[in-house]
Protein backbone atom coordinates (compact mmCIF):
# COMPACT_ATOMS: atom_id res chain seq x y z
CA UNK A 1 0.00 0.00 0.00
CA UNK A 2 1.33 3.36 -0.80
CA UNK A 3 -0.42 5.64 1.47
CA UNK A 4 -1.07 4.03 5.48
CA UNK A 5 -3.44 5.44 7.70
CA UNK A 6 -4.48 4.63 11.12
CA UNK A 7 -6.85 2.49 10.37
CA UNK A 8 -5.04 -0.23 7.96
CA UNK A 9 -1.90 0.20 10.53
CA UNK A 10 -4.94 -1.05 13.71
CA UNK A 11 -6.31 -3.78 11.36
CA UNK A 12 -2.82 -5.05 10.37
CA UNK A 13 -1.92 -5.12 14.40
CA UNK A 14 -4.88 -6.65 15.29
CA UNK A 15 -4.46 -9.42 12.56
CA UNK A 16 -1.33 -10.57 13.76
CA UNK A 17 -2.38 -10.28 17.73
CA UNK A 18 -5.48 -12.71 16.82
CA UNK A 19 -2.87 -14.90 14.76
CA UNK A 20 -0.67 -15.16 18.13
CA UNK A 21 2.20 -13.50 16.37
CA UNK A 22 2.51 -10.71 19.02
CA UNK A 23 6.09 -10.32 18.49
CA UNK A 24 5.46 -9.24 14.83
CA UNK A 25 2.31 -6.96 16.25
CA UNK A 26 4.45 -5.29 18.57
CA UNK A 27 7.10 -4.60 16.01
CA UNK A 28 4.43 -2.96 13.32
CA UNK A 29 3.56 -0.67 16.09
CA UNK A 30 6.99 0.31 16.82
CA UNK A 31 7.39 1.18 12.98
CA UNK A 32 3.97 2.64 12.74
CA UNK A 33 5.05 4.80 15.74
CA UNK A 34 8.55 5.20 13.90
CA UNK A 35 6.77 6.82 10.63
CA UNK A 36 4.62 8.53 12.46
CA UNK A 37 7.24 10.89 13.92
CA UNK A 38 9.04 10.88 10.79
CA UNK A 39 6.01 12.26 9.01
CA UNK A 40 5.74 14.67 12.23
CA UNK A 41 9.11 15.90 11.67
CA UNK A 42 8.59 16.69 7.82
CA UNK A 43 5.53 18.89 9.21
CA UNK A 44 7.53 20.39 11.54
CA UNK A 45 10.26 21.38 9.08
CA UNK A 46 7.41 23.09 6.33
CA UNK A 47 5.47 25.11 9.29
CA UNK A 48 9.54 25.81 11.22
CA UNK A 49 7.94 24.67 14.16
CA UNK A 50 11.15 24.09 15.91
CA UNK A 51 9.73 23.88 19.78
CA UNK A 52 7.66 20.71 18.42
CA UNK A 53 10.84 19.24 16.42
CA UNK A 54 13.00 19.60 19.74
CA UNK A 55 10.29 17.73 21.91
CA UNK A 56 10.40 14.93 19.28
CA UNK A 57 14.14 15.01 19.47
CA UNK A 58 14.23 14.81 22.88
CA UNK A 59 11.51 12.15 22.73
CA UNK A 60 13.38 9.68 20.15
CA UNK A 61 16.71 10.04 21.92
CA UNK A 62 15.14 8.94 25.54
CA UNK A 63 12.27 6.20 24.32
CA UNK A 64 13.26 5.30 20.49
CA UNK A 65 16.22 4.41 18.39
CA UNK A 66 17.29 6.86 16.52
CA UNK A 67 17.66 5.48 12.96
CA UNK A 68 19.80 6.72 9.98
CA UNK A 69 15.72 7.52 8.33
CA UNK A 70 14.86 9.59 12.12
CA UNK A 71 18.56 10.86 12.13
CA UNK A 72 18.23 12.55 8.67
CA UNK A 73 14.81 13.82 9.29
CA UNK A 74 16.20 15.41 12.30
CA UNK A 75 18.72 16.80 10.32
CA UNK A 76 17.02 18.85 8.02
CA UNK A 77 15.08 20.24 10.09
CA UNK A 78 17.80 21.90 12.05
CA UNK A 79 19.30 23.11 8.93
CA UNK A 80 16.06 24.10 7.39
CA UNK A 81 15.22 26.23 10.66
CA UNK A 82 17.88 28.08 10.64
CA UNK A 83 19.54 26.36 13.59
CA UNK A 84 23.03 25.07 12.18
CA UNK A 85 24.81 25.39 15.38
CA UNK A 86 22.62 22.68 16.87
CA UNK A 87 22.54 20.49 13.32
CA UNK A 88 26.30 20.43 13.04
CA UNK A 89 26.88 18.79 16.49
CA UNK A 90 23.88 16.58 15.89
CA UNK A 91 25.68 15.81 12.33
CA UNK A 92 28.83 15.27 13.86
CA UNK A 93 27.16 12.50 16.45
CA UNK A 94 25.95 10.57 13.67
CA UNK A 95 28.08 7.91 13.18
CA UNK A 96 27.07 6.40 9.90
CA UNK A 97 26.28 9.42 7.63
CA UNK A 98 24.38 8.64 3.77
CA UNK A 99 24.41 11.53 1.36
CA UNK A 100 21.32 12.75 2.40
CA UNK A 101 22.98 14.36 5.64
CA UNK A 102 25.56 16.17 3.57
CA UNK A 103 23.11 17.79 1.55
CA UNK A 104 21.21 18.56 4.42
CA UNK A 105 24.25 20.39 5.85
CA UNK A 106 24.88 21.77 2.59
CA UNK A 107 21.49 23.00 1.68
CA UNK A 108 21.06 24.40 5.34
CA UNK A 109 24.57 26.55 4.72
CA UNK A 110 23.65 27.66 1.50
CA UNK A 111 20.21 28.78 2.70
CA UNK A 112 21.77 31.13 5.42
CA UNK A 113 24.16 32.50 2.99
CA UNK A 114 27.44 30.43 4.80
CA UNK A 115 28.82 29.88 0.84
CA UNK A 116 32.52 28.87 2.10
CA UNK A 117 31.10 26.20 4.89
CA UNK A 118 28.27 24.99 2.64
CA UNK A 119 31.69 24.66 -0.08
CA UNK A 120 33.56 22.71 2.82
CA UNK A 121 31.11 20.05 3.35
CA UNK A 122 30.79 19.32 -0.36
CA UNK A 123 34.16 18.76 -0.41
CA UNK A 124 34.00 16.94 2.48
CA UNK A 125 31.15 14.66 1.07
CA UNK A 126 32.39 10.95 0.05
CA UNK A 127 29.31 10.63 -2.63
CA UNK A 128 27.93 13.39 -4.42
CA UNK A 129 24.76 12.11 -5.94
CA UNK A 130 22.61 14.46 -8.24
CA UNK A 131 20.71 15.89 -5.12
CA UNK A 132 23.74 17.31 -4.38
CA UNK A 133 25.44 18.88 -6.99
CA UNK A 134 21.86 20.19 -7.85
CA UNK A 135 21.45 21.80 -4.23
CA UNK A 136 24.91 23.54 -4.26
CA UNK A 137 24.54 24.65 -7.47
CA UNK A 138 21.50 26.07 -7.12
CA UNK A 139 22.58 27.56 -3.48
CA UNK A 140 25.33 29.56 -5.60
CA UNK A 141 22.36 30.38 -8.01
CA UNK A 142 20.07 32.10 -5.37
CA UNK A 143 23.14 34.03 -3.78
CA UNK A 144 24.75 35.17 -7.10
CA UNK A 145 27.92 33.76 -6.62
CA UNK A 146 29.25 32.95 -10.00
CA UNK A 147 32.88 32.08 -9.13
CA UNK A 148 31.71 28.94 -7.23
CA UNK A 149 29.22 28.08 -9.96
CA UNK A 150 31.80 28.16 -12.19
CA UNK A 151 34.32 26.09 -9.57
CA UNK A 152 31.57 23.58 -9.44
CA UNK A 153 31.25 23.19 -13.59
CA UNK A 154 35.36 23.31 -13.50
CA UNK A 155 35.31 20.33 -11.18
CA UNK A 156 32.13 18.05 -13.14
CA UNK A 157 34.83 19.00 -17.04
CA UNK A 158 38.46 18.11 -15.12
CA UNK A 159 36.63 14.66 -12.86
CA UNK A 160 35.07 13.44 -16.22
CA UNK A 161 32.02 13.81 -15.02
CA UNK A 162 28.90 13.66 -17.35
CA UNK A 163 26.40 16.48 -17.06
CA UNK A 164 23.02 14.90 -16.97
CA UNK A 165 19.75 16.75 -17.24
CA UNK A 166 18.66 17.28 -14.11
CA UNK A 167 22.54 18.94 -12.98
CA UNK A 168 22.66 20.75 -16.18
CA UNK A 169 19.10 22.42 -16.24
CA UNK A 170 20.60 23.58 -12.32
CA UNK A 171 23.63 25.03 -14.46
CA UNK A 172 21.27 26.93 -16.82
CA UNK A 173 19.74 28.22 -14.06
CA UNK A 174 22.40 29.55 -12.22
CA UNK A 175 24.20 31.11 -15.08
CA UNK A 176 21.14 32.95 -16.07
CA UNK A 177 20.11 34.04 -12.73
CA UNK A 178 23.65 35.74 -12.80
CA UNK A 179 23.13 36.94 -16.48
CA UNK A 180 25.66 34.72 -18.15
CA UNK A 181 22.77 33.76 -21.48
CA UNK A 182 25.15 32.62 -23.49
CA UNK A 183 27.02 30.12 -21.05
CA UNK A 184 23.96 28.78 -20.31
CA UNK A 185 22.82 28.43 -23.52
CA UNK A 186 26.58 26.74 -24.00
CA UNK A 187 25.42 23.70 -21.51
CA UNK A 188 21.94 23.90 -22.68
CA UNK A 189 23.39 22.73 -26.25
CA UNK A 190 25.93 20.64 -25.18
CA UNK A 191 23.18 18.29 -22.77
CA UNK A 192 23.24 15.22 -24.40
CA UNK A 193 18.65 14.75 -23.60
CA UNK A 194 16.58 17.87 -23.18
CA UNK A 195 13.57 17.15 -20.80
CA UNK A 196 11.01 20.12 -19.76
CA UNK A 197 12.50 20.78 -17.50
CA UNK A 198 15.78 21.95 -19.27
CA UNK A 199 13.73 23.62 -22.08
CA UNK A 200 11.61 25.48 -19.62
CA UNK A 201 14.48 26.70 -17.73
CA UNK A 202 17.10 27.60 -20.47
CA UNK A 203 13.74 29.88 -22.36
CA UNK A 204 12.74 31.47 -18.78
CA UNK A 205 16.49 32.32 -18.14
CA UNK A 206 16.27 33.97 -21.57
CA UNK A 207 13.29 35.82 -21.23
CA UNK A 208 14.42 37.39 -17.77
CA UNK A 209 17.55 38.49 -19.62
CA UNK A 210 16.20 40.03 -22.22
CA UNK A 211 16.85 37.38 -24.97
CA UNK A 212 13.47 37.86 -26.52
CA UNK A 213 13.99 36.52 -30.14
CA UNK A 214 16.11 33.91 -29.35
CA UNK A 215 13.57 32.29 -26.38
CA UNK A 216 10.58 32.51 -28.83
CA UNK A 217 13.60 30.87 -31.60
CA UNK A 218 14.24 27.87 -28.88
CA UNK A 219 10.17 27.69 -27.80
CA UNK A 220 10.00 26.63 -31.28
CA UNK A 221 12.24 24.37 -31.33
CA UNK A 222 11.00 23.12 -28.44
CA UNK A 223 7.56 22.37 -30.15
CA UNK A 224 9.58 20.40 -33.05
CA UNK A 225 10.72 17.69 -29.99
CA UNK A 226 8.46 15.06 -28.19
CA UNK A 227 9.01 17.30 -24.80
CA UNK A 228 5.23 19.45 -24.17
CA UNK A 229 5.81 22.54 -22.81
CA UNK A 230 4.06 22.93 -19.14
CA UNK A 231 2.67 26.17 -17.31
CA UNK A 232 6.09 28.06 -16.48
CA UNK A 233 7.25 27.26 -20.01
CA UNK A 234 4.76 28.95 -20.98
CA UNK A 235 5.14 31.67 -18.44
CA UNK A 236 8.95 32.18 -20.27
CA UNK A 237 7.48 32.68 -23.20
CA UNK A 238 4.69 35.23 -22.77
CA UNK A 239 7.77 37.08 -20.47
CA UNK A 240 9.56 37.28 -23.63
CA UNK A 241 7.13 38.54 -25.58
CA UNK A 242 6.39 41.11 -23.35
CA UNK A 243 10.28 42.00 -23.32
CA UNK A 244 9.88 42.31 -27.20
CA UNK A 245 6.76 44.04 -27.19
CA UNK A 246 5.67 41.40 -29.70
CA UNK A 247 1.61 41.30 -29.51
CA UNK A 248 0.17 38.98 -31.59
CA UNK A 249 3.02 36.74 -30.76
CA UNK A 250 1.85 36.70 -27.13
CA UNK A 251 -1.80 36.42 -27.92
CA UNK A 252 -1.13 33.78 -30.25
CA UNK A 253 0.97 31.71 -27.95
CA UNK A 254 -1.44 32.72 -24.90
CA UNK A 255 -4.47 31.33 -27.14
CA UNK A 256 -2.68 27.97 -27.67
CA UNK A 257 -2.12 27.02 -24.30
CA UNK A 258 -5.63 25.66 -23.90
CA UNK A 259 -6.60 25.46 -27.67
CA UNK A 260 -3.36 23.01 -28.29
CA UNK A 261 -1.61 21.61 -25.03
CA UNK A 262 -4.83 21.84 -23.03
CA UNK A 263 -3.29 24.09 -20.10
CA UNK A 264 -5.97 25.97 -18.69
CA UNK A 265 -4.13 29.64 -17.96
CA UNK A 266 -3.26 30.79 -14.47
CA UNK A 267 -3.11 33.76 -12.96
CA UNK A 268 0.30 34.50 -13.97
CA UNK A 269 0.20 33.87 -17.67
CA UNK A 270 -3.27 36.56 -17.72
CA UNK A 271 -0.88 38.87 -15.89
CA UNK A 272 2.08 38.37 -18.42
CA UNK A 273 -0.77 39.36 -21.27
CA UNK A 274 -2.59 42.73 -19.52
CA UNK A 275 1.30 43.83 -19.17
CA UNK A 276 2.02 42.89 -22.47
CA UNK A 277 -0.94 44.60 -24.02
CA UNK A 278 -0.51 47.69 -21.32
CA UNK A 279 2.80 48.59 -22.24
CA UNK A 280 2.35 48.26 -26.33
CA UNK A 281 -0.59 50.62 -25.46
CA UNK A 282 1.80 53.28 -23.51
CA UNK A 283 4.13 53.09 -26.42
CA UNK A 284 1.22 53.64 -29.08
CA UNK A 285 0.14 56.78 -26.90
CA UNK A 286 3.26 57.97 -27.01
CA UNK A 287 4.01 57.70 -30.62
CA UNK A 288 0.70 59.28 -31.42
């Protein structure tokens, strides 16, 4: 079963205690009490309720054994807090640490702005799986700092290291949230499969820079491939037309969201077209 609830956890235990296996029911409740903090945690983390996630600490430490699935959960909530003091001594009492609890420590760096420390533990990382080149790359993304991007992309070329979609559309991202179009468009070209994903990014990156003609030139392209452009693609797009002040471009490519792909239009994409047709209106008034 995918999804558990309370009530196929109680049948399941009560099977088992009617079967005489006891030992096994008291061991699903342990787990069921196990994944139920887990799943506490993970709510404690999105609503930074950090009074609740130190009770839970407190209680798994004293009455439960703290697994390398409770550790991690633990973890990132620390770092996702705020509270790195108190993750990197709990991260340095772990004894067996995966990947996920260097990209927690990473991610929780990066988030606070600590680029040299969140650069240390990478380094200090013995497996660097996608999730984490992806978070530090997109940790130098949201602070700007291109140097380390670039450090990070000199590393991947000199360690042989293939650039796969989901690392490269991070790349694109980065480089184009620090206005470097045409090195993203550089590892945009050079990916070896193009999802969505990497289509959507390398066109919104574009757009925001001012590359009008030449994001309308790859949404094209883009229709040409089996990949469907989504809602944000489509938010790149009309953002580009609006940067070239091209109207029945926009209206054309606003119609066929729902008329061709079937995307019913958000808020965001009508907001993309009023601003569109606005500011060709403001530069018609002022012509005439």
């Amino acid at each position: 079963m995918p999804e558990r609830d309370a009530v196929s956890w109680n049948v399941l235990i009560s099977g088992l205690v009617k079967c005489g296996k006891f030992e096994d029911a008291v061991n699903v409740f342990r787990s069921m009490r196990k994944k139920g903090l887990v799943s506490t945690l993970s709510a404690c983390t999105a609503l930074s309720r950090l009074e609740l996630g130190k009770e839970i600490d407190h209680f798994v430490r004293k009455e439960v054994e703290l697994t390398t699935i409770m550790g991690n959960a633990l973890l990132d909530m620390y770092c996702k807090c705020g509270c790195l003091d108190i993750a990197r001594k709990f991260f340095d009492e772990i004894l067996n640490k995966n990947v996920n609890c260097w990209t927690s420590m990473v991610s929780g760096y990066l988030n606070c702005g600590h680029l040299d420390e969140a650069r240390e533990f990478f380094e200090r990382s013995p497996v660097r799986d996608v999730v984490l080149w992806t978070a530090m790359i997109n940790g130098c993304a949201q602070l700007g700092a291109l140097e380390q991007g670039k450090w990070i992309l000199e590393y991947l070329n000199e360690n042989r290291i293939v650039v796969d979609t989901i690392v490269g559309t991070a790349l694109i991202e980065m480089y184009t949230k620090c206005a470097c179009a045409d090195k993203a468009l550089e590892i945009f070209y050079g990916l070896s499969k193009k999802d969505t994903a990497s289509w959507t990014s390398i066109i919104c990156g574009l757009a925001v820079n001012g590359e009008a003609s030449k994001a309308l030139e790859l949404f094209s392209e883009m229709q040409r491939t089996k990949e469907k452009p989504d809602d944000i693609t489509f938010i790149g797009v009309l953002s580009a037309c609006n940067h070239g002040g091209l109207v029945e471009e926009g209206r054309g490519i606003f119609d066929s969201m729902s008329k061709v792909y079937q995307i019913e239009p958000k808020l965001e994409h009508y907001s993309c077209l009023i601003d569109l047709l606005g500011r060709v209106d403001c530069w018609l008034k002022q012509r005439s």
